[in-house]
N, C-alpha and C. Protein backbone atom coordinates (compact mmCIF):
# COMPACT_ATOMS: atom_id res chain seq x y z
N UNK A 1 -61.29 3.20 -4.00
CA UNK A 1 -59.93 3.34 -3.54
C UNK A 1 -59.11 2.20 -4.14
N UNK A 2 -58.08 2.72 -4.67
CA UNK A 2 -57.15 1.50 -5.42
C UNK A 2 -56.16 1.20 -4.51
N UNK A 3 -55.42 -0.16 -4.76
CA UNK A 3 -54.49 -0.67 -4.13
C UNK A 3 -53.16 -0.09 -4.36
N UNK A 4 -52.96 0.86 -5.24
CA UNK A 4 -51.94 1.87 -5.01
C UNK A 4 -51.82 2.80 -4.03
N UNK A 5 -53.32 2.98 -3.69
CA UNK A 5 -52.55 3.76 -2.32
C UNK A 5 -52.91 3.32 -1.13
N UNK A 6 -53.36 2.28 -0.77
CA UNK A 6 -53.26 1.81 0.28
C UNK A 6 -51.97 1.54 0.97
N UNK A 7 -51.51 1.70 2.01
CA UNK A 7 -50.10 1.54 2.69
C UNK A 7 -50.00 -0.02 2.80
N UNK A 8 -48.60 -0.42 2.73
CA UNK A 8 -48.16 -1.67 2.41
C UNK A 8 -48.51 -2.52 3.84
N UNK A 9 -48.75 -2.05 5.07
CA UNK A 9 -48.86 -2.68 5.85
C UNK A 9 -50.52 -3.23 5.76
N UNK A 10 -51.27 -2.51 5.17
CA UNK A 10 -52.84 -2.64 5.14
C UNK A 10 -52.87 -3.96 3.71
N UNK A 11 -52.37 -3.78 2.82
CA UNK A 11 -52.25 -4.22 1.90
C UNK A 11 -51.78 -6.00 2.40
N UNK A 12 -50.40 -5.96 3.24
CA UNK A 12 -50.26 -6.74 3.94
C UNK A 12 -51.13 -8.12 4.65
N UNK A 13 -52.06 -7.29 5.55
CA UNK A 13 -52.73 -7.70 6.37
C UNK A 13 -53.77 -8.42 5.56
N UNK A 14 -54.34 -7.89 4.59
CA UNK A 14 -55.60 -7.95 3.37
C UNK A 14 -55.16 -9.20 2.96
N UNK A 15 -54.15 -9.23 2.41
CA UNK A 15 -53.60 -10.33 1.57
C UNK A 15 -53.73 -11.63 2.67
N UNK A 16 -52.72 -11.59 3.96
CA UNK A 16 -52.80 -12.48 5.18
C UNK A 16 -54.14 -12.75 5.49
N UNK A 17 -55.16 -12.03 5.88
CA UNK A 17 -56.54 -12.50 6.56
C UNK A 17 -57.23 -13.39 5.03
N UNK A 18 -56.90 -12.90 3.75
CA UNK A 18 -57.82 -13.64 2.82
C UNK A 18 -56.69 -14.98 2.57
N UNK A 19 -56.08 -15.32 2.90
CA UNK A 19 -55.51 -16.72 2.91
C UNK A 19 -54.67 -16.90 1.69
N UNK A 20 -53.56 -15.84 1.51
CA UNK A 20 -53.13 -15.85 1.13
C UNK A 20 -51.32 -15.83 1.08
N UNK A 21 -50.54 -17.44 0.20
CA UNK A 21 -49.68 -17.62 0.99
C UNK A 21 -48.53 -16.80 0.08
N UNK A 22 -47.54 -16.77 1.59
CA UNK A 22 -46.22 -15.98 0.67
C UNK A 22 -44.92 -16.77 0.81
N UNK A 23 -43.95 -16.90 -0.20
CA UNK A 23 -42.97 -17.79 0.48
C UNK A 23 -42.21 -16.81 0.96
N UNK A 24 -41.63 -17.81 1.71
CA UNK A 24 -40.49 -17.49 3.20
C UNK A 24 -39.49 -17.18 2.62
N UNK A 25 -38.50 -15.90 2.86
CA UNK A 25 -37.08 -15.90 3.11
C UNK A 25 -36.75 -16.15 3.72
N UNK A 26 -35.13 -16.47 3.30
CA UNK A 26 -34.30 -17.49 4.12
C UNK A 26 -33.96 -16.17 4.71
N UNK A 27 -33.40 -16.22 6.31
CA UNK A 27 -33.13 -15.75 7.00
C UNK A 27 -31.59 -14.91 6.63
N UNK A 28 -31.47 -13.41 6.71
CA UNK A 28 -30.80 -12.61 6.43
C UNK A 28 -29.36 -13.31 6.92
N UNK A 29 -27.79 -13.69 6.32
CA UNK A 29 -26.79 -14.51 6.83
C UNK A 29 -26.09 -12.78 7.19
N UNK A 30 -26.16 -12.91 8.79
CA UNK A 30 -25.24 -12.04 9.33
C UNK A 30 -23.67 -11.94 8.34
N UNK A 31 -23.06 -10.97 7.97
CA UNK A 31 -21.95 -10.83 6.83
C UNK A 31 -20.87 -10.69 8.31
N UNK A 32 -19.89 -11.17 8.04
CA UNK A 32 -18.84 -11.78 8.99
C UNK A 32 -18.04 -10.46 8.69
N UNK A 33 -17.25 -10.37 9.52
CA UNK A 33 -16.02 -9.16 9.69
C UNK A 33 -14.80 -10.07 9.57
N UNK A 34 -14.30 -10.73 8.34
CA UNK A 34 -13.74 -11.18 7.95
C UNK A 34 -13.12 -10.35 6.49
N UNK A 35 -11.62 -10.48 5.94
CA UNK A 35 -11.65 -9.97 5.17
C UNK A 35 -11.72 -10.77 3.87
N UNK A 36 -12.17 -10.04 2.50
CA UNK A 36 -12.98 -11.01 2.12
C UNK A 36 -11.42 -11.43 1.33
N UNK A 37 -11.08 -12.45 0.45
CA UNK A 37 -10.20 -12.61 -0.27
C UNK A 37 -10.41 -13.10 -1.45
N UNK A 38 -9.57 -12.98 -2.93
CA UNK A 38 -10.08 -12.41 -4.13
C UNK A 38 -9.21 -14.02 -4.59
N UNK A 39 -8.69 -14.76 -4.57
CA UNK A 39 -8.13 -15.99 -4.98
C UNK A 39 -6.82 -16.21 -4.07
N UNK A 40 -6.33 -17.19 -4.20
CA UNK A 40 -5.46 -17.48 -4.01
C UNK A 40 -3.92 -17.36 -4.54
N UNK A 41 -4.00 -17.08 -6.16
CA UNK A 41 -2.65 -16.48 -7.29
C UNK A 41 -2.85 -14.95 -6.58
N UNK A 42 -3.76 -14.32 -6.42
CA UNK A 42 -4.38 -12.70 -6.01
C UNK A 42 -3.26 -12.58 -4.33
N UNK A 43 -3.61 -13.42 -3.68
CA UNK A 43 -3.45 -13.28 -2.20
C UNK A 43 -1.70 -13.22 -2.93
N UNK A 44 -0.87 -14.56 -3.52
CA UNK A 44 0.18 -14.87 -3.34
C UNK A 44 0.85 -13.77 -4.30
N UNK A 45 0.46 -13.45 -5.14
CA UNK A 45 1.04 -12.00 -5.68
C UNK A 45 1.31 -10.86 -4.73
N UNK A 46 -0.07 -10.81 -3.96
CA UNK A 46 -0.18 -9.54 -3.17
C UNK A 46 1.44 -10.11 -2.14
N UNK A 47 1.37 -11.00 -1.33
CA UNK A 47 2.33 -11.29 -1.17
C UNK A 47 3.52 -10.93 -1.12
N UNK A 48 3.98 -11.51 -2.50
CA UNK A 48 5.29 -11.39 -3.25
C UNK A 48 5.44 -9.82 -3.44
N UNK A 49 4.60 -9.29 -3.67
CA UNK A 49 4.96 -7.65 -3.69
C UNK A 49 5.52 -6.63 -2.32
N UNK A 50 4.62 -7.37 -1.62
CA UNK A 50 4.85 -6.68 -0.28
C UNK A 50 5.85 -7.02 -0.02
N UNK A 51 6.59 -8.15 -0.04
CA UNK A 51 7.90 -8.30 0.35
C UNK A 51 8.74 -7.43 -0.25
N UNK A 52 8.83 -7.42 -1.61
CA UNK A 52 9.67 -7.10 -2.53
C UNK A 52 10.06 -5.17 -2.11
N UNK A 53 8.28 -5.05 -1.95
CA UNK A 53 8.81 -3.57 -1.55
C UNK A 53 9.41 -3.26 -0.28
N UNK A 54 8.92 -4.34 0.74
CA UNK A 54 9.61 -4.02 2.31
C UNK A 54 11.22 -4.19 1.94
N UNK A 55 11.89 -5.11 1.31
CA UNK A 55 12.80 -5.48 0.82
C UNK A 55 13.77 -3.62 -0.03
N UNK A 56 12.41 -3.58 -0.43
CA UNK A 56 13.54 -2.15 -1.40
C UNK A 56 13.28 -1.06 -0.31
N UNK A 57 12.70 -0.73 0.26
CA UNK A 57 12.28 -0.05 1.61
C UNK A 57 13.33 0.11 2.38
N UNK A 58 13.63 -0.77 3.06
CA UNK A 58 14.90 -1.24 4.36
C UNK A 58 16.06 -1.20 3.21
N UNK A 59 16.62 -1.53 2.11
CA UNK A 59 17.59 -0.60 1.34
C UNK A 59 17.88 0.84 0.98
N UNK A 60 16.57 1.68 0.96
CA UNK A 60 16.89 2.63 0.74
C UNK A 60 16.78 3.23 1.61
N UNK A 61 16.53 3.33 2.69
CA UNK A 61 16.60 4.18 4.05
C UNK A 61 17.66 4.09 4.84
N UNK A 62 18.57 2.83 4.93
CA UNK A 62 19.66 2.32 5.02
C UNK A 62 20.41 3.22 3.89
N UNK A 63 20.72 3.27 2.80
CA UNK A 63 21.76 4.00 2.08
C UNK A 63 21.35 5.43 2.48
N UNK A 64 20.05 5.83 2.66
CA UNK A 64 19.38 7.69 2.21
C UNK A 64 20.37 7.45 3.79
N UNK A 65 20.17 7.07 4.84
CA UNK A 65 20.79 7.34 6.35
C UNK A 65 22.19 7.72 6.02
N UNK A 66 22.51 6.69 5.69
CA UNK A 66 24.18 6.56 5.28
C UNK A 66 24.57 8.04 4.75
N UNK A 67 24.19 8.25 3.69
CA UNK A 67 24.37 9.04 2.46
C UNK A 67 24.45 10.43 3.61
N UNK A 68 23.21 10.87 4.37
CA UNK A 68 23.24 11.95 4.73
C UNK A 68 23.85 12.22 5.94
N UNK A 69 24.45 10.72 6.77
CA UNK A 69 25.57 11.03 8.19
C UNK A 69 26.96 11.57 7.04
N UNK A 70 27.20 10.74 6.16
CA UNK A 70 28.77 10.69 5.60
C UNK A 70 28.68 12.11 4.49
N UNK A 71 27.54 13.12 4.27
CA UNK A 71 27.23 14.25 3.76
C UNK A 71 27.65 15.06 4.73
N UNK A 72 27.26 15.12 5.78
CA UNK A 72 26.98 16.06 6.79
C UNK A 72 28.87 15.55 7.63
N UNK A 73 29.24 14.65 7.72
CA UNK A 73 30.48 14.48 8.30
C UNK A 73 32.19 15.25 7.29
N UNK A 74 31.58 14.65 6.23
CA UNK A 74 32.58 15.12 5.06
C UNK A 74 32.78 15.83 4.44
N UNK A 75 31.14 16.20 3.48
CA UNK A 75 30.88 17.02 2.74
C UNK A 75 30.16 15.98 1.03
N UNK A 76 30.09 16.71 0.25
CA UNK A 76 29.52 15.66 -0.98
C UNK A 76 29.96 15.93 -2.24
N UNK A 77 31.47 16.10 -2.04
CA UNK A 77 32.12 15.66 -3.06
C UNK A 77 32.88 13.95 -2.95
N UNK A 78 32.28 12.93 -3.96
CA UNK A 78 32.47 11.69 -3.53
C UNK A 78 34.56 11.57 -3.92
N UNK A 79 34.95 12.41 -4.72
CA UNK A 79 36.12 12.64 -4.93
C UNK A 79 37.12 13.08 -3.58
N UNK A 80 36.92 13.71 -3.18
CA UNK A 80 37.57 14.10 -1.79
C UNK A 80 36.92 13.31 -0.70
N UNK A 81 35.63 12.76 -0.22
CA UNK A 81 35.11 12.22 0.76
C UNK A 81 34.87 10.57 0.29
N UNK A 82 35.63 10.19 0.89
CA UNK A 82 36.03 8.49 0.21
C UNK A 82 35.30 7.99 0.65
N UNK A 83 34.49 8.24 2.25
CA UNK A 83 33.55 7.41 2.69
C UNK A 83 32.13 6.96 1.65
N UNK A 84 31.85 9.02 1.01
CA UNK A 84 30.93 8.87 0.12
C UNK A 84 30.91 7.98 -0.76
N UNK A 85 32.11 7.71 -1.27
CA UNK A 85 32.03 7.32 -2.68
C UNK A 85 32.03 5.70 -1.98
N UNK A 86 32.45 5.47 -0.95
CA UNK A 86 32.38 3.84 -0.52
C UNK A 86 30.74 3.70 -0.28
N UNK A 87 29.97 4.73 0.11
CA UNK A 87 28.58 4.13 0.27
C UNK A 87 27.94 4.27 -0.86
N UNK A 88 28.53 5.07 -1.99
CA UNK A 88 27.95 4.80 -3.18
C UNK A 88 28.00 4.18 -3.94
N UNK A 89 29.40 3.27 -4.00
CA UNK A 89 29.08 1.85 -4.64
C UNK A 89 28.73 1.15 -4.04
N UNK A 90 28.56 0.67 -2.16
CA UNK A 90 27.66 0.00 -2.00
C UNK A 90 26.03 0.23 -2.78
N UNK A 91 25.40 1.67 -2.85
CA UNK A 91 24.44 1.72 -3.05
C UNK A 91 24.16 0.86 -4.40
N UNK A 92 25.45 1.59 -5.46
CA UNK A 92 25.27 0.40 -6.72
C UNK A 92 25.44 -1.04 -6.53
N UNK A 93 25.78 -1.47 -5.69
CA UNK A 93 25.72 -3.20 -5.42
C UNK A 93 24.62 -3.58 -4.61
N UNK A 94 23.92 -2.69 -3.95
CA UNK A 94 22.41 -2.72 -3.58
C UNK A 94 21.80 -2.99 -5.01
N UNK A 95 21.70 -2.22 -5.82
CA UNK A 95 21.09 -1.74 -6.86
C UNK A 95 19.92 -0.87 -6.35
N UNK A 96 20.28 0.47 -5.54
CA UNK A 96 19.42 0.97 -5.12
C UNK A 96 19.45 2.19 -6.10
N UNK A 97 17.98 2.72 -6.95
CA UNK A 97 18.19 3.60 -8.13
C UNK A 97 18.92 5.17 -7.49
N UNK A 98 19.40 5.72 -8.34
CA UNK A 98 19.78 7.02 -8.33
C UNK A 98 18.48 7.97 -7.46
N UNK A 99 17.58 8.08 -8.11
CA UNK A 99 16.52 9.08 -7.73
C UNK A 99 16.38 8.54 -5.73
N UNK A 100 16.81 7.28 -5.39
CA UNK A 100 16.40 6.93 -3.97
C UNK A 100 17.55 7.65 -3.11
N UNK A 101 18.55 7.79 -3.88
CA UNK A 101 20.10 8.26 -3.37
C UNK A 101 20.19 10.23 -2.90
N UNK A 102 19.42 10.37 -4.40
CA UNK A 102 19.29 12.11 -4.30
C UNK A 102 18.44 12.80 -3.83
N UNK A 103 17.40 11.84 -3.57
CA UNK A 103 16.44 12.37 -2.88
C UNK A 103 16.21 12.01 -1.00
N UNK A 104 17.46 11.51 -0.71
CA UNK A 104 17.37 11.15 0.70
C UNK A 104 18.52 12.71 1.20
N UNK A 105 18.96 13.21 0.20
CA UNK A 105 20.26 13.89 0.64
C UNK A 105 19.84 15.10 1.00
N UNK A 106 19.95 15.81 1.74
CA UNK A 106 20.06 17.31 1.72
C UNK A 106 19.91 18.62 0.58
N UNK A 107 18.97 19.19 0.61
CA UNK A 107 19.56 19.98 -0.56
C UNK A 107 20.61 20.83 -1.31
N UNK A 108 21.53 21.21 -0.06
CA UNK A 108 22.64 21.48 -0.42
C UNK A 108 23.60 20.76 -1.00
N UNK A 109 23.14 19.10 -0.97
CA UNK A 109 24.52 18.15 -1.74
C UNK A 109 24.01 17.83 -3.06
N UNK A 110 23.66 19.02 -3.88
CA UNK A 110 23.26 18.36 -5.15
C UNK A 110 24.40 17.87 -6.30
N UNK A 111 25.42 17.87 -5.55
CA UNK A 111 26.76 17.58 -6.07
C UNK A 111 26.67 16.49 -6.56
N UNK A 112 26.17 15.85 -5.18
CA UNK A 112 26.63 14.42 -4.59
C UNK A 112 26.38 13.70 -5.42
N UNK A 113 25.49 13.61 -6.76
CA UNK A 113 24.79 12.69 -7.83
C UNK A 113 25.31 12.05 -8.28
N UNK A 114 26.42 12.29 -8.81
CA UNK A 114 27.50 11.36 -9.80
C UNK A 114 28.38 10.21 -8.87
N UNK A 115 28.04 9.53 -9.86
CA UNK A 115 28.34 8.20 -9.00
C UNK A 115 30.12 7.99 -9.65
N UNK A 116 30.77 7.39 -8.33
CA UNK A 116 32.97 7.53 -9.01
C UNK A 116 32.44 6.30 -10.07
């Protein structure tokens, strides 16, 4: 009978009773529920982004709001509805892009695009 098929616990024991030594592992380090973090330039980027987008976030939901009370009050021609065209150059002094403007609006104001 070869030592291939003997089961590892027999094999085990064989080895232990003939005086034979094994070194020790170090004891398994419980892994912490911590999250892990990738550097410090990594963390402060991640950072700086998240702001930047909470930052463009709270602008464009603020104008898309705007855009679709002063749609729905007036209508979306920015030529006749002055309010429009006042929240649409705020939007350009936001610098909030076009696509954030037309896509907060209704689908019926596909008018509304052109900026006075």
């Amino acid at each position: 009978m070869g030592l291939a098929s003997l089961p590892l616990r027999a094999l085990l024991l064989a080895a232990y009773t003939s005086g034979l030594q094994f070194a020790h592992r170090a004891p398994a380090v419980a892994r912490s529920r911590e999250v892990v973090m990738m550097g410090r330039k990594f963390e402060n980027n991640k950072m700086k982004m998240a702001k930047t987008a909470l930052a463009f976030a709270k602008k464009a939901s603020y104008i898309g709001k705007k855009v679709i009370i002063v749609v729905k009050a007036g209508g979306d021609d920015p030529e006749t509805n002055l309010q429009l065209a006042a929240v649409m150059k705020e939007a350009n002094a936001l610098n909030v892009p076009k696509d954030v403007r037309s896509t907060r609006q209704p689908p019926h104001t596909a008018s509304c695009l052109r900026v006075p």
